[in-house]
PDB file of N, CA and C in Angstrom:
ATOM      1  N   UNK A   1       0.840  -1.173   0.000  1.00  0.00           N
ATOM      2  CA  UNK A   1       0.000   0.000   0.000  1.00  0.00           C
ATOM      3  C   UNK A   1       0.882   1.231   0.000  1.00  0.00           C
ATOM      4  N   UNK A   2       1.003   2.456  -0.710  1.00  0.00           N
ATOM      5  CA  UNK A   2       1.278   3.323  -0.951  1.00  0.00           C
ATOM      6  C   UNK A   2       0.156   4.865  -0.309  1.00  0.00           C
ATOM      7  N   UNK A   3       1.323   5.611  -0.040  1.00  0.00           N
ATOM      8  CA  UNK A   3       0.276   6.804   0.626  1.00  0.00           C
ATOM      9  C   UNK A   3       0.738   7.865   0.097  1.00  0.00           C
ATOM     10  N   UNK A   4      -0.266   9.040   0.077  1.00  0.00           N
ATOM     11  CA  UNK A   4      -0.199   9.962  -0.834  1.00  0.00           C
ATOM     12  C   UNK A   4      -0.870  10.910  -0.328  1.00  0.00           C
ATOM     13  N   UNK A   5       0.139  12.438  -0.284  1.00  0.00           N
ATOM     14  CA  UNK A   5      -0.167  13.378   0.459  1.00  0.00           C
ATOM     15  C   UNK A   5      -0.963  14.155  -0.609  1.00  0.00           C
ATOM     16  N   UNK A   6      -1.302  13.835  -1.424  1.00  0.00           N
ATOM     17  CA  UNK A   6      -2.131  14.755  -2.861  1.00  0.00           C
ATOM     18  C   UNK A   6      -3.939  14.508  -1.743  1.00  0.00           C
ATOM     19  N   UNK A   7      -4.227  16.444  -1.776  1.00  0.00           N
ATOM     20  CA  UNK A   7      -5.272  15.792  -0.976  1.00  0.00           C
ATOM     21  C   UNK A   7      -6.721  14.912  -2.232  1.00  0.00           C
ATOM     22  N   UNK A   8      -7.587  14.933  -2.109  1.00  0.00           N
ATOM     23  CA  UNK A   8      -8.366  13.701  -3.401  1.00  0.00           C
ATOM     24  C   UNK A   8      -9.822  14.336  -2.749  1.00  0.00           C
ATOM     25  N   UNK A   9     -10.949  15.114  -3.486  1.00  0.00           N
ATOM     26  CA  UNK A   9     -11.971  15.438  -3.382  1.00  0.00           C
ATOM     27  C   UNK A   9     -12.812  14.369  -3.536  1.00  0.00           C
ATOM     28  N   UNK A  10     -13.946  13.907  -2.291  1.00  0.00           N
ATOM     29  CA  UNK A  10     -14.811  12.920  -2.606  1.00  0.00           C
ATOM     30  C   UNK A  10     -16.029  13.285  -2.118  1.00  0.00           C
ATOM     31  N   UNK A  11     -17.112  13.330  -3.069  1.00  0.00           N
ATOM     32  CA  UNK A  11     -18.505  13.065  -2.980  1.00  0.00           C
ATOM     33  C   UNK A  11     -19.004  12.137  -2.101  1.00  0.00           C
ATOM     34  N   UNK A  12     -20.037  13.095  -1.170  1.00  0.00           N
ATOM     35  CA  UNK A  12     -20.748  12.180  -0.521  1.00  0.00           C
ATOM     36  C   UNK A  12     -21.963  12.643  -0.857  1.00  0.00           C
ATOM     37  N   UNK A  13     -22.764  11.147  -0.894  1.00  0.00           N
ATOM     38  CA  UNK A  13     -24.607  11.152  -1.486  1.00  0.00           C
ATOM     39  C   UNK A  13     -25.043  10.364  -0.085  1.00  0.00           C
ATOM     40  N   UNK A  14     -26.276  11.016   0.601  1.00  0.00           N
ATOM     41  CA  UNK A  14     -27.040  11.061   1.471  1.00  0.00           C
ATOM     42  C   UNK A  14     -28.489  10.102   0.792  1.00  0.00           C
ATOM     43  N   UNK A  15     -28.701   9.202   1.054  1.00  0.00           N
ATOM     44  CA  UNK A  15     -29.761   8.799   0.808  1.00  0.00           C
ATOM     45  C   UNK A  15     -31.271   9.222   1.329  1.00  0.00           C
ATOM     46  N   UNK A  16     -31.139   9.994   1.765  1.00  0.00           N
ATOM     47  CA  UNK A  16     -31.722  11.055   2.798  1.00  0.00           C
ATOM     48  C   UNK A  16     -31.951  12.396   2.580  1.00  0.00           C
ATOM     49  N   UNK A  17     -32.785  13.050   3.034  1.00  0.00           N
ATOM     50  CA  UNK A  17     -33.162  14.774   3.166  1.00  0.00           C
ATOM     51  C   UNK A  17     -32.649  15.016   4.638  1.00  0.00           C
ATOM     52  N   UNK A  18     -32.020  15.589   4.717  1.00  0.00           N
ATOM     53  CA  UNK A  18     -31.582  15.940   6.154  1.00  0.00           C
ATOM     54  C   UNK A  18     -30.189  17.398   5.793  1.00  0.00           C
ATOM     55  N   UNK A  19     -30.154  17.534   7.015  1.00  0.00           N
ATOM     56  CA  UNK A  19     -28.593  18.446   7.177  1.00  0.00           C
ATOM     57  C   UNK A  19     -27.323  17.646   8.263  1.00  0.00           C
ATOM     58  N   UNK A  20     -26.451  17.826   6.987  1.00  0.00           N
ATOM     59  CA  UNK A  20     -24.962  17.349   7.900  1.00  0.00           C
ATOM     60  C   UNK A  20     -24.881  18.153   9.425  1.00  0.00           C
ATOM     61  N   UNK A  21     -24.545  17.143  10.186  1.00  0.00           N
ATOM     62  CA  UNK A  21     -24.335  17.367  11.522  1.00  0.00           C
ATOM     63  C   UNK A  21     -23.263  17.316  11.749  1.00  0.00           C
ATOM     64  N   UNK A  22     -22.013  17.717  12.624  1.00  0.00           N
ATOM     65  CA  UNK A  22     -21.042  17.048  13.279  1.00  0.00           C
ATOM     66  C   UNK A  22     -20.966  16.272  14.014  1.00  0.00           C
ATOM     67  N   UNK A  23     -20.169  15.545  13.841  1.00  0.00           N
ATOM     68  CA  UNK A  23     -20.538  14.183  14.519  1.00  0.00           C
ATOM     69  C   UNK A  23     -20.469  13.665  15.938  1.00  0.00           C
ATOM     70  N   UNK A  24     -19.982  15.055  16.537  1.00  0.00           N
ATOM     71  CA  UNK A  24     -20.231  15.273  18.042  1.00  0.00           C
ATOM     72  C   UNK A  24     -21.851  15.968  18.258  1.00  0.00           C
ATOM     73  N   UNK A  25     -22.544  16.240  17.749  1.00  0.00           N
ATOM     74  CA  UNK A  25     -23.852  16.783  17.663  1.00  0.00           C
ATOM     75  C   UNK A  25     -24.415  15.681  17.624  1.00  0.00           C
ATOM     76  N   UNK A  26     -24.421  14.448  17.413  1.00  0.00           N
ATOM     77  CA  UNK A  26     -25.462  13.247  17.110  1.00  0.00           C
ATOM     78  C   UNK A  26     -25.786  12.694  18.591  1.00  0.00           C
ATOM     79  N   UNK A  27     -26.942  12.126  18.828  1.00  0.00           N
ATOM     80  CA  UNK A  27     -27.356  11.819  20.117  1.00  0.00           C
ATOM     81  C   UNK A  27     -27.131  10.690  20.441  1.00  0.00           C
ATOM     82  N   UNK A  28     -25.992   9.652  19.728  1.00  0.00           N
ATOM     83  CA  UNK A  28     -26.063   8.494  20.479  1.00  0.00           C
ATOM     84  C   UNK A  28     -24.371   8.601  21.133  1.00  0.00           C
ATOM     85  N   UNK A  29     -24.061   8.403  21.720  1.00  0.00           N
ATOM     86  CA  UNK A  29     -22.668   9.021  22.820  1.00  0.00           C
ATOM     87  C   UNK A  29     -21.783   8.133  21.922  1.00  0.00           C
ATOM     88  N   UNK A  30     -21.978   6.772  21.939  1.00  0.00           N
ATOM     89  CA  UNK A  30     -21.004   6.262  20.732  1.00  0.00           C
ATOM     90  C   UNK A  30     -20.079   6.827  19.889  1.00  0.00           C
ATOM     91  N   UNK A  31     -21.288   7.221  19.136  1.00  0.00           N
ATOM     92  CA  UNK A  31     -20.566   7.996  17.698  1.00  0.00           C
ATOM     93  C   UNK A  31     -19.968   9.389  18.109  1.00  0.00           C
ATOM     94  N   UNK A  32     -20.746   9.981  18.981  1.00  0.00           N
ATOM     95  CA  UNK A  32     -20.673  11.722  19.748  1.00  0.00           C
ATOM     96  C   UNK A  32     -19.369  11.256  19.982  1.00  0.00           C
ATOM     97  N   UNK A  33     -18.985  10.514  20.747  1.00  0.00           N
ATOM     98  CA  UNK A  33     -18.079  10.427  21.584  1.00  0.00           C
ATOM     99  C   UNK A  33     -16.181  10.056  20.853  1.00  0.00           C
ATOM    100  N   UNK A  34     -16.744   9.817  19.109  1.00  0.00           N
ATOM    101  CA  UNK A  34     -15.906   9.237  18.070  1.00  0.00           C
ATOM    102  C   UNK A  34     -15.207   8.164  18.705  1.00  0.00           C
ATOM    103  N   UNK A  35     -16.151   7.168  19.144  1.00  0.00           N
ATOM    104  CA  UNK A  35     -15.416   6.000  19.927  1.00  0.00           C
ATOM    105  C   UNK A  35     -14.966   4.214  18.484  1.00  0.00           C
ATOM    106  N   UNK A  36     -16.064   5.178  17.803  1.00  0.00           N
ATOM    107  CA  UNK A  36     -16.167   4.057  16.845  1.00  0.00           C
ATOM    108  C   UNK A  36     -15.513   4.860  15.664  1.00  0.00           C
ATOM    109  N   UNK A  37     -14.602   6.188  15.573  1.00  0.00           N
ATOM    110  CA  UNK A  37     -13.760   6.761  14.189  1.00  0.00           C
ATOM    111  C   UNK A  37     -14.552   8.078  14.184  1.00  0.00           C
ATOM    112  N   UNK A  38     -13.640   9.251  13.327  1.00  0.00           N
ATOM    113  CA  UNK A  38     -14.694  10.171  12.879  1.00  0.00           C
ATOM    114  C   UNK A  38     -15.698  10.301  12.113  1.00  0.00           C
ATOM    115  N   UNK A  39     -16.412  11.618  12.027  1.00  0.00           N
ATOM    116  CA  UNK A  39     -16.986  11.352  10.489  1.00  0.00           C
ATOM    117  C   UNK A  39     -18.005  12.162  10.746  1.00  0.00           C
ATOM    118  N   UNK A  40     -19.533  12.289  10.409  1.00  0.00           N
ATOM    119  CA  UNK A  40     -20.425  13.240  10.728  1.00  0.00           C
ATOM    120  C   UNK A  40     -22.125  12.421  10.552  1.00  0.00           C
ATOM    121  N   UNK A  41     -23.032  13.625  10.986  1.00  0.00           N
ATOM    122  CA  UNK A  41     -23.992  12.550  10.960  1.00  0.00           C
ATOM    123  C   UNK A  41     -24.937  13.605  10.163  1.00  0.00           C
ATOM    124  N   UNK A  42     -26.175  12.678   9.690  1.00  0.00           N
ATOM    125  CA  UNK A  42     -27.624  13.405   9.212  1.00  0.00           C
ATOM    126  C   UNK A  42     -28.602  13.880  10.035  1.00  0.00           C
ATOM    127  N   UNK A  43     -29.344  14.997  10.124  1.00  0.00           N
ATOM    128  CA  UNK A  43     -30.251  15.259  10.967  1.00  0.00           C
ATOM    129  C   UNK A  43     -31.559  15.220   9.934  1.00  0.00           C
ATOM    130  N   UNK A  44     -32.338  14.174  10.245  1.00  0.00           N
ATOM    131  CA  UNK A  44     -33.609  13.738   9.852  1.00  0.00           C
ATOM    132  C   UNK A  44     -34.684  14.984   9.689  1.00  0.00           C
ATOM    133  N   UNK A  45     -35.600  15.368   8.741  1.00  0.00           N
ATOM    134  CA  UNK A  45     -36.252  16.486   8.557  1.00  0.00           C
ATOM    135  C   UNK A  45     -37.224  15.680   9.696  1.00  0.00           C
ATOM    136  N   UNK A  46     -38.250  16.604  10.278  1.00  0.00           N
ATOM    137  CA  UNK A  46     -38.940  16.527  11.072  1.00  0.00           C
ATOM    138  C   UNK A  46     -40.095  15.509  10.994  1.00  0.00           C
ATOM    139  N   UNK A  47     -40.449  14.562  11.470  1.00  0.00           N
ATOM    140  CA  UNK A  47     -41.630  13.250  10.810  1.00  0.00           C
ATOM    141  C   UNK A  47     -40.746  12.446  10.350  1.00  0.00           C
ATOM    142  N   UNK A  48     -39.249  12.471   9.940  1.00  0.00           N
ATOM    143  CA  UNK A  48     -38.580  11.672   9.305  1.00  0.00           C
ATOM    144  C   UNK A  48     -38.471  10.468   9.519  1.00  0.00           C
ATOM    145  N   UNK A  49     -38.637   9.030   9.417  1.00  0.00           N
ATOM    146  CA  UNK A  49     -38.108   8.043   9.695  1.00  0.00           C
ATOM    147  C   UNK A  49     -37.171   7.511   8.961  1.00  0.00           C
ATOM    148  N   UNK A  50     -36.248   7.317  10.036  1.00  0.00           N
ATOM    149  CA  UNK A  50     -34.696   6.513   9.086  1.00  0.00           C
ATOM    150  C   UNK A  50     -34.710   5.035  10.165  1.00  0.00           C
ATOM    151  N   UNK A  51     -34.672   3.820   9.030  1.00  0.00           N
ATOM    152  CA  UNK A  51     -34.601   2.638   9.471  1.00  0.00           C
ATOM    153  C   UNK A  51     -33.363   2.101   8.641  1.00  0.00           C
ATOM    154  N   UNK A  52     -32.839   1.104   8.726  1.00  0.00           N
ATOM    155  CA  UNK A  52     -31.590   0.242   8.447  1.00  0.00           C
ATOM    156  C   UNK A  52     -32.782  -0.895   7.128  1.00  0.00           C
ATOM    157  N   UNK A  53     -31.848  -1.379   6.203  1.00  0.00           N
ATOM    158  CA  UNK A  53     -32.907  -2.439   5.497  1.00  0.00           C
ATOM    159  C   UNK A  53     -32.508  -3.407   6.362  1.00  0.00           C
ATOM    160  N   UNK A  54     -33.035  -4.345   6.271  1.00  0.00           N
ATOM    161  CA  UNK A  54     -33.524  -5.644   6.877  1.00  0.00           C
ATOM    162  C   UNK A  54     -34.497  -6.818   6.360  1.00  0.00           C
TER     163      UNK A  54
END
């Protein structure tokens, strides 16, 4: 593996209507807490339901 200080622009697609959060703003302490890595979260429009498939 090779590393490379060239920084690399990447698209992210939200499957979702929401607004990016920081990922200390999210309500489960887990993720708030970046225990599981960084990164950021979605804030669900209001009535929103977000489920996992299954």
């Amino acid at each position: 593996m090779t590393s490379s200080t060239t920084p690399t622009a990447v698209e992210v697609v939200a499957p979702i209507a929401g607004t990016v959060i920081d990922i200390t703003d999210v309500p489960d302490p887990v993720f708030a807490k970046k225990s599981v890595g960084d990164g950021f979260g979605i804030s669900a429009p209001p009535g929103g339901t977000v489920v996992s498939p299954g």
